[in-house]
N, C-alpha and C. Protein backbone atom coordinates (compact mmCIF):
# COMPACT_ATOMS: atom_id res chain seq x y z
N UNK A 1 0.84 -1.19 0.00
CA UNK A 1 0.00 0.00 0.00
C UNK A 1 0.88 1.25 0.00
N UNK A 2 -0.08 2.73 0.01
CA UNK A 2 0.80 3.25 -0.04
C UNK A 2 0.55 4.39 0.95
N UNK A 3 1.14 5.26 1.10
CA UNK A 3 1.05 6.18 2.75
C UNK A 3 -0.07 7.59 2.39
N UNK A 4 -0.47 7.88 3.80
CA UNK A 4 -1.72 9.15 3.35
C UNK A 4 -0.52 10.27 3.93
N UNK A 5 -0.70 11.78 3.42
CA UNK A 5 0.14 12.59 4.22
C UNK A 5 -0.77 13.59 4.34
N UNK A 6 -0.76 14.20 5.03
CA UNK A 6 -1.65 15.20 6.10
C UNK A 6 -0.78 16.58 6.49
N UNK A 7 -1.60 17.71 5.77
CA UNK A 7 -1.07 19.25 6.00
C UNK A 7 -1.21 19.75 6.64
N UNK A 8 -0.45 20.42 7.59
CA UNK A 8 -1.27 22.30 8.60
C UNK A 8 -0.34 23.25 8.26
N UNK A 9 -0.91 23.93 6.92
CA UNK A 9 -0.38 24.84 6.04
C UNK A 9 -0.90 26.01 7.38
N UNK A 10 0.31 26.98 7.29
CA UNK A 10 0.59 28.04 8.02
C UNK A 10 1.28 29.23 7.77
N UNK A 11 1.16 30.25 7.86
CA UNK A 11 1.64 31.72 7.49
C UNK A 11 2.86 31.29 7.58
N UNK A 12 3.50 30.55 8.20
CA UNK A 12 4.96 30.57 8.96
C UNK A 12 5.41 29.15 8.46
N UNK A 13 4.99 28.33 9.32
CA UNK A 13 5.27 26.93 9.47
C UNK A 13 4.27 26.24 8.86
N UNK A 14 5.05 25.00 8.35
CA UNK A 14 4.12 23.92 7.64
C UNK A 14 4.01 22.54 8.66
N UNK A 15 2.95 21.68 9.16
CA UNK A 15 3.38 20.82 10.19
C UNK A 15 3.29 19.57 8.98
N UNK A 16 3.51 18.60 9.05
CA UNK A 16 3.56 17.79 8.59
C UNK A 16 3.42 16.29 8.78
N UNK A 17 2.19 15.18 8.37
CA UNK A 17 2.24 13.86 9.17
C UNK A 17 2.04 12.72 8.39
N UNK A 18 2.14 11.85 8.34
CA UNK A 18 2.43 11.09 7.26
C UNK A 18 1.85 9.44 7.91
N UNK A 19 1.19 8.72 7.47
CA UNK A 19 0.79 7.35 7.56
C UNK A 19 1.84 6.10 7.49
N UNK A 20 1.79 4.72 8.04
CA UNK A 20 2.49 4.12 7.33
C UNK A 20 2.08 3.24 6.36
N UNK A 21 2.97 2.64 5.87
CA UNK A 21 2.51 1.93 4.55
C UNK A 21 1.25 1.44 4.53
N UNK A 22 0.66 0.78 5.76
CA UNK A 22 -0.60 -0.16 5.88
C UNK A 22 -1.74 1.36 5.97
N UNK A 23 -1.69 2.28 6.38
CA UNK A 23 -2.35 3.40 6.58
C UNK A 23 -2.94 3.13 8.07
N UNK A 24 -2.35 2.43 8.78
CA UNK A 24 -3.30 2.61 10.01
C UNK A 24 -2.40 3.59 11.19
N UNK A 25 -1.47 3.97 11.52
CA UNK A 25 -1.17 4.82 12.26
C UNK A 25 -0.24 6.12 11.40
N UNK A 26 -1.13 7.62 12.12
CA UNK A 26 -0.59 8.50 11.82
C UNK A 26 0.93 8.89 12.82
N UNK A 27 2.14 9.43 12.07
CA UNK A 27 3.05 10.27 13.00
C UNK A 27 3.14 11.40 12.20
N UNK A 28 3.78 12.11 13.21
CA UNK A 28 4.34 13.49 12.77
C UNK A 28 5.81 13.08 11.64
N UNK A 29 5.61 13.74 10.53
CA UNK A 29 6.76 13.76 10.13
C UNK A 29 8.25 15.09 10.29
N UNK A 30 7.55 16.34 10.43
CA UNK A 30 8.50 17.20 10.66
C UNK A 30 7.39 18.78 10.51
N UNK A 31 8.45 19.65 11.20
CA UNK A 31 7.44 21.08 10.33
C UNK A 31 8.41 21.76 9.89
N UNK A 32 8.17 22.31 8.66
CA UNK A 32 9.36 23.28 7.50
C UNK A 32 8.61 24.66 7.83
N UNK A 33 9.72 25.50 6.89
CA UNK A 33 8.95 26.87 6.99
C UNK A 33 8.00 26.44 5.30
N UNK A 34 7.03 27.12 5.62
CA UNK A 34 6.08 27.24 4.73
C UNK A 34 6.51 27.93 3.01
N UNK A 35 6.82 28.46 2.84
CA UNK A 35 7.83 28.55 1.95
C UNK A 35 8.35 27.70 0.93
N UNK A 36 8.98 26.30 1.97
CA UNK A 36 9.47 25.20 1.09
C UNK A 36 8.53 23.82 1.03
N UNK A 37 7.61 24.38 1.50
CA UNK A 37 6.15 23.29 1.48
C UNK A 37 6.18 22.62 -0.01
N UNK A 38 6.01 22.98 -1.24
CA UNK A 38 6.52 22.52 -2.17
C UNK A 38 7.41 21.61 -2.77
N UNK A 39 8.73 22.11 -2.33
CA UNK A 39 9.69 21.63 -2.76
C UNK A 39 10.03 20.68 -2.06
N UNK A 40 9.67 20.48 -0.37
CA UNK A 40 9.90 19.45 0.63
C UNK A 40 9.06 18.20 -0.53
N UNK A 41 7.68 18.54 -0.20
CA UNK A 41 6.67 17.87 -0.77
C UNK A 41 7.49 17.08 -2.49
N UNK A 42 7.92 17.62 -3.34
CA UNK A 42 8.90 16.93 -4.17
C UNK A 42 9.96 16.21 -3.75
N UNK A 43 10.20 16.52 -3.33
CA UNK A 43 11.58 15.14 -2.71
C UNK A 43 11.08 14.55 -2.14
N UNK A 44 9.81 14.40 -1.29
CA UNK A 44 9.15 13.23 -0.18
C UNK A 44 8.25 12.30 -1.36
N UNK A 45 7.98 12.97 -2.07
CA UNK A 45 7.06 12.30 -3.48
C UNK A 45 7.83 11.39 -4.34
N UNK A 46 8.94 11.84 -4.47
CA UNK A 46 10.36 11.40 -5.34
C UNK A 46 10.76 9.68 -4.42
N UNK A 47 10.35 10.04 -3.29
CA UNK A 47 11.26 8.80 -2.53
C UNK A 47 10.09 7.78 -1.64
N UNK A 48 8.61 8.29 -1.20
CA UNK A 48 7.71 8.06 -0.92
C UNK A 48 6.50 7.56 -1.74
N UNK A 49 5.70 6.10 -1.41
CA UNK A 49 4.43 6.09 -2.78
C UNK A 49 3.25 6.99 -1.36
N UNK A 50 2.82 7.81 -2.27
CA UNK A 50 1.86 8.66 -1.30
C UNK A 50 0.62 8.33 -2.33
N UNK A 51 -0.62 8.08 -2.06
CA UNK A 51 -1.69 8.29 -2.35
C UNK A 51 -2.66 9.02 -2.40
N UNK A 52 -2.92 9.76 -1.08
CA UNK A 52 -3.46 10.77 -1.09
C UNK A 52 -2.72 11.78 0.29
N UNK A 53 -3.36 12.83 -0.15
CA UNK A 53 -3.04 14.61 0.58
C UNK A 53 -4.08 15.07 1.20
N UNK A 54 -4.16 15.04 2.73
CA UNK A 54 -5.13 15.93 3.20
C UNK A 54 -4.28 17.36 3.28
N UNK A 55 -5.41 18.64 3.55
CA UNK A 55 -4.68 19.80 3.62
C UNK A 55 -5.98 19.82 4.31
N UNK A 56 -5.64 20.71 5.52
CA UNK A 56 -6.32 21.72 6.52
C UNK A 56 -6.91 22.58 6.32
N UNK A 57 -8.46 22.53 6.65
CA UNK A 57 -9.49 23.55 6.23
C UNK A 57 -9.83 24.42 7.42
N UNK A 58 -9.36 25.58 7.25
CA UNK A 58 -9.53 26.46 8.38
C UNK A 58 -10.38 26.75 8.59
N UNK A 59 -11.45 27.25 9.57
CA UNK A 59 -12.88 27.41 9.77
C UNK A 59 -13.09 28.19 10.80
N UNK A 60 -13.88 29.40 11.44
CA UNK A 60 -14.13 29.90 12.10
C UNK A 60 -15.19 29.03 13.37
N UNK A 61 -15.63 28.89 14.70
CA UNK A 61 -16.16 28.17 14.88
C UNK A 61 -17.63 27.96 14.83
N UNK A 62 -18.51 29.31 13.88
CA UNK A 62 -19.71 29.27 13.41
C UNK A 62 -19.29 28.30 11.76
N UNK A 63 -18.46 27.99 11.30
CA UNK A 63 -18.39 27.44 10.13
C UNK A 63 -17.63 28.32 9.19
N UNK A 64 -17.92 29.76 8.80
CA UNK A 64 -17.39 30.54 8.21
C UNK A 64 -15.67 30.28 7.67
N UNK A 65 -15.31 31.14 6.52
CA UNK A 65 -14.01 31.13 6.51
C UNK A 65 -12.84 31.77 7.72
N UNK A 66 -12.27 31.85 8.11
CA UNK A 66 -10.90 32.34 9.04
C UNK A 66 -10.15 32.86 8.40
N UNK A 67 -9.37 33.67 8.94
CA UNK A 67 -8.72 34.90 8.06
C UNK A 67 -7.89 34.25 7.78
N UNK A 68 -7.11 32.81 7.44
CA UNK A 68 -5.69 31.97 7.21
C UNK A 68 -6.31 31.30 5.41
N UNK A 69 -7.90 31.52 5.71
CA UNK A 69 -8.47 30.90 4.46
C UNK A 69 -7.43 31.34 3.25
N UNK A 70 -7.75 32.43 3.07
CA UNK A 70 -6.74 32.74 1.79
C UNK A 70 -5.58 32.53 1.42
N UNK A 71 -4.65 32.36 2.24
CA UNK A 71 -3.60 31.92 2.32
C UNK A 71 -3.22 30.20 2.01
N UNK A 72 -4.21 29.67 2.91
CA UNK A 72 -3.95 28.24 2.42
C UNK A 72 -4.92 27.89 1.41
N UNK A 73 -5.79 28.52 0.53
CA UNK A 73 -6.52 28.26 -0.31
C UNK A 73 -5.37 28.43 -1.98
N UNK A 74 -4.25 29.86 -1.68
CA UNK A 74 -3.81 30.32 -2.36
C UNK A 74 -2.42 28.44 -2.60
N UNK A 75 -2.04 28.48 -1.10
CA UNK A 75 -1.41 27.18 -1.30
C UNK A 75 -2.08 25.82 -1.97
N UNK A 76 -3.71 25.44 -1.83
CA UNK A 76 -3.93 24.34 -2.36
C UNK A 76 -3.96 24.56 -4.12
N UNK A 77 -3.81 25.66 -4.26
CA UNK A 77 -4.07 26.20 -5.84
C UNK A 77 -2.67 25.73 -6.44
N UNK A 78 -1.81 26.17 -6.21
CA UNK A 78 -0.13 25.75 -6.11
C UNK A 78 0.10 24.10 -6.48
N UNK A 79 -0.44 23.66 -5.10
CA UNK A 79 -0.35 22.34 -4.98
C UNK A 79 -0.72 21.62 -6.10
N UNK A 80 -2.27 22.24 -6.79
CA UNK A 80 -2.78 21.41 -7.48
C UNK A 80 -1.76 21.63 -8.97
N UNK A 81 -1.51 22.55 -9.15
CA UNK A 81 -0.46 23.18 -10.28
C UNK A 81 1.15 22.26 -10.13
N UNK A 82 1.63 21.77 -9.06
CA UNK A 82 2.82 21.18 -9.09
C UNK A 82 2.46 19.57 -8.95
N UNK A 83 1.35 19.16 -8.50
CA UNK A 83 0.79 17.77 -8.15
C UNK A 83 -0.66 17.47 -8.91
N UNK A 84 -0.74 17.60 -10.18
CA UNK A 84 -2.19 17.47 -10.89
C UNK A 84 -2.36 16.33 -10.62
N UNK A 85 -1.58 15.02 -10.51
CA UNK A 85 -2.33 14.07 -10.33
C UNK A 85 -2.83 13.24 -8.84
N UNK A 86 -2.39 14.11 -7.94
CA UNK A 86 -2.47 13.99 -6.12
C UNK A 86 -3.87 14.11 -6.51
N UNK A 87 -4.65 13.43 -5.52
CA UNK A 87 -5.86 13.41 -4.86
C UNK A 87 -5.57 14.05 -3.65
N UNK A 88 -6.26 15.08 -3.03
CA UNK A 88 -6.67 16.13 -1.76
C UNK A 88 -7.35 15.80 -1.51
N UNK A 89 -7.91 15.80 -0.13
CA UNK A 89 -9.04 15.87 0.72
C UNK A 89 -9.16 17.56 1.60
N UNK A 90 -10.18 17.88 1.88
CA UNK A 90 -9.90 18.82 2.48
C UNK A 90 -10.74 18.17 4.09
N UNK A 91 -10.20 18.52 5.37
CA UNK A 91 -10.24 18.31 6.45
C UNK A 91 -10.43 19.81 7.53
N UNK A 92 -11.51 19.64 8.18
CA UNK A 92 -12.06 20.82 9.03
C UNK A 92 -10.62 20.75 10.09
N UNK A 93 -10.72 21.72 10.19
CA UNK A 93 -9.48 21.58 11.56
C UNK A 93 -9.48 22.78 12.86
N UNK A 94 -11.24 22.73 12.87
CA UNK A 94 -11.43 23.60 13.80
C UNK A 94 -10.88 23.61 15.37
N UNK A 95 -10.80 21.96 15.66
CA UNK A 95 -10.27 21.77 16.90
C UNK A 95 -9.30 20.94 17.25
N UNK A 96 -8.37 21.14 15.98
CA UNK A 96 -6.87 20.40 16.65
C UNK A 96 -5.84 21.45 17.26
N UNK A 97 -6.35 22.65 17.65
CA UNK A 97 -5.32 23.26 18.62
C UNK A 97 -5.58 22.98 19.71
N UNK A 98 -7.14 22.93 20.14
CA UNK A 98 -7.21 22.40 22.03
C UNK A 98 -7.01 20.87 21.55
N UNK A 99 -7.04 20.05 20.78
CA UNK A 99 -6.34 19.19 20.69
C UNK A 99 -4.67 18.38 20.88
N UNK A 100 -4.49 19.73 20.32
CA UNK A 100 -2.51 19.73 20.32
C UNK A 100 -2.41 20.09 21.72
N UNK A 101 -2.54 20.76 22.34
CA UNK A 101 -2.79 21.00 23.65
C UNK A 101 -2.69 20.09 24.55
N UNK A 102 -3.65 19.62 24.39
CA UNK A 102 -4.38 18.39 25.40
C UNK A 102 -3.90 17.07 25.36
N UNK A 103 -2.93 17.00 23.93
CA UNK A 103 -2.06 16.08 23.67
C UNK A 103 -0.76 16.05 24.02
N UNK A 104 -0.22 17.47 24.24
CA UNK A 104 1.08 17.61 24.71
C UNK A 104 0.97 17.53 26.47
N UNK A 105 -0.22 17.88 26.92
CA UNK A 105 -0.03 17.39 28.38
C UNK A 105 -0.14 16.16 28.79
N UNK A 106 -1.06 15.28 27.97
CA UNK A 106 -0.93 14.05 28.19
C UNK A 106 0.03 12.87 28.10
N UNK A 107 0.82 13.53 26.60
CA UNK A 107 2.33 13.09 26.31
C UNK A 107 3.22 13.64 27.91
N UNK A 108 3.29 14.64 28.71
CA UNK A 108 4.05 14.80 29.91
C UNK A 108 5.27 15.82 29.36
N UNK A 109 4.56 16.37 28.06
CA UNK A 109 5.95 17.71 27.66
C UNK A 109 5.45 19.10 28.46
N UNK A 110 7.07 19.33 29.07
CA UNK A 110 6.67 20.60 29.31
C UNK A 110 6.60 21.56 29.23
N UNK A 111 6.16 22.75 30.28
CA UNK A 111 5.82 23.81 29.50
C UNK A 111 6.18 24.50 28.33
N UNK A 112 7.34 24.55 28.79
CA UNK A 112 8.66 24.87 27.83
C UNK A 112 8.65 24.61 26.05
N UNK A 113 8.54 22.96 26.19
CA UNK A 113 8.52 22.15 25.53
C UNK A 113 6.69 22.28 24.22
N UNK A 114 6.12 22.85 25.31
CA UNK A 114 4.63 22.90 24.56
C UNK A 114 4.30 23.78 23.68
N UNK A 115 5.40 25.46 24.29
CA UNK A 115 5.67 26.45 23.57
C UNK A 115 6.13 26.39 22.21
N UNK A 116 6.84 25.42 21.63
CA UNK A 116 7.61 24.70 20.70
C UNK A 116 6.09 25.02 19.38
N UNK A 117 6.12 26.32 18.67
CA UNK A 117 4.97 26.36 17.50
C UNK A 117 5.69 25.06 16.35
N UNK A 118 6.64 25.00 16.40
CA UNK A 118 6.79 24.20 14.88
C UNK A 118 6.64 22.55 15.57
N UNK A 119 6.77 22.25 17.00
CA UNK A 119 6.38 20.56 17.48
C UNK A 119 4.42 20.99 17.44
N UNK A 120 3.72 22.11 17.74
CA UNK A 120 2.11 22.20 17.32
C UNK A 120 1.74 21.87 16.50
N UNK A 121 2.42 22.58 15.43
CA UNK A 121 1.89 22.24 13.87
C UNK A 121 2.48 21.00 13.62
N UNK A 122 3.42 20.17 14.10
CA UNK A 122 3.26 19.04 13.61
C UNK A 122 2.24 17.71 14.26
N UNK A 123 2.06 17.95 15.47
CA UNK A 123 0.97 17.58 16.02
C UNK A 123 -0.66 17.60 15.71
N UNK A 124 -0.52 19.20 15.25
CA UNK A 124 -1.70 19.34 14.46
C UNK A 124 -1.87 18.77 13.16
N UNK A 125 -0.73 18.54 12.11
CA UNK A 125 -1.17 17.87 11.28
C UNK A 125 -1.06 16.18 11.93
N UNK A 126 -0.48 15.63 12.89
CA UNK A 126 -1.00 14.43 13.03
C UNK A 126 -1.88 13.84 13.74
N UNK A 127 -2.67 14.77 14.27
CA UNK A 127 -4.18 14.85 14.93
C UNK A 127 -5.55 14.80 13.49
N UNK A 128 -5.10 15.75 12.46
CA UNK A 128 -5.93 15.66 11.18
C UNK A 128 -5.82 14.46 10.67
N UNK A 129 -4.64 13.88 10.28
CA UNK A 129 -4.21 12.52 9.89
C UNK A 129 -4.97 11.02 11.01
N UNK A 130 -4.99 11.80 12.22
CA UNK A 130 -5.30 10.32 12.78
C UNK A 130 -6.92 10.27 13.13
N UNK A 131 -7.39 12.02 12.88
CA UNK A 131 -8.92 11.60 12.33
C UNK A 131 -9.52 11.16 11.60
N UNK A 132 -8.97 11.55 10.10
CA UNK A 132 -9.49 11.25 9.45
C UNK A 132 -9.43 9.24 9.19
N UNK A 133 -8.08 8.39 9.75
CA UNK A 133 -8.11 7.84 9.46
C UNK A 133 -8.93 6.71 10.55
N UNK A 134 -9.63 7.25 11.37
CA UNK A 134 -10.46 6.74 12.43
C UNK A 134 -12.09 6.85 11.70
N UNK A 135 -12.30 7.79 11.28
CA UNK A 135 -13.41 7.97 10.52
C UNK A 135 -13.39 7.54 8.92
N UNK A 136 -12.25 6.88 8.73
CA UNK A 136 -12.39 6.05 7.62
C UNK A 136 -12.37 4.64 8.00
N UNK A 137 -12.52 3.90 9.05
CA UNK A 137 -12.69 3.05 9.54
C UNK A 137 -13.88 2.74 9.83
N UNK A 138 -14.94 3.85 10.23
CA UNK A 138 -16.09 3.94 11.06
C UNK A 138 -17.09 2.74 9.94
């Protein structure tokens, strides 16, 4: 089989999480600056069989767009332009920050350690990754 990878496209930072071969457990793979989201994404494609791409749908918590919409909308446009033949999903990701949260205290990192924005975003994308692949089970 082949692996799912999972986005939390960010003004700054990109988090990044990736499946394994069988698709049943998500990890974090790393977070880049956003910037080289692309070009990372080519060399992981080059050496990785990936199947499909979730990317992070930002959402206000009435549903609405969030002011990050444009930004990562402007990135899935990109994406689709360097990866025409990737399949995307798009994934709500209204609540993987009290998620990331609630995960880093339970993991026993501390404070210090929680502050860490580029270990969030990678958490956050492997919180999207390990939803979706729980609700593809259901």
């Amino acid at each position: 089989m082949s692996r799912i990878l999972s986005i939390d496209y960010g003004f700054k930072r990109t988090g990044i999480a990736v499946t394994d071969e069988l698709q049943i457990i998500a990890s974090g793979l790393t977070t880049i600056p956003s910037t080289t989201t692309i070009a990372f994404l080519k060399d992981y494609f080059s050496k990785e069989t990936v199947s499909k791409v979730l990317i992070g749908e930002p959402k206000q918590m009435d549903g609405t767009p969030s002011e990050s919409t444009a930004v990562i909308e402007k990135f899935v446009s990109d994406f689709k332009i360097a990866f025409p033949e990737m399949p995307i999903d798009r994934v709500d990701e209204r609540f993987t920050s009290k998620m990331d949260l609630q995960k880093m205290i339970d993991s026993g990192l501390k404070k210090k350690q929680r502050q860490n924005k580029g270990l969030i975003d990678e958490i956050a994308a492997t919180i999207l990754l390990q939803d979706y692949l729980i609700r593809k089970m259901i």
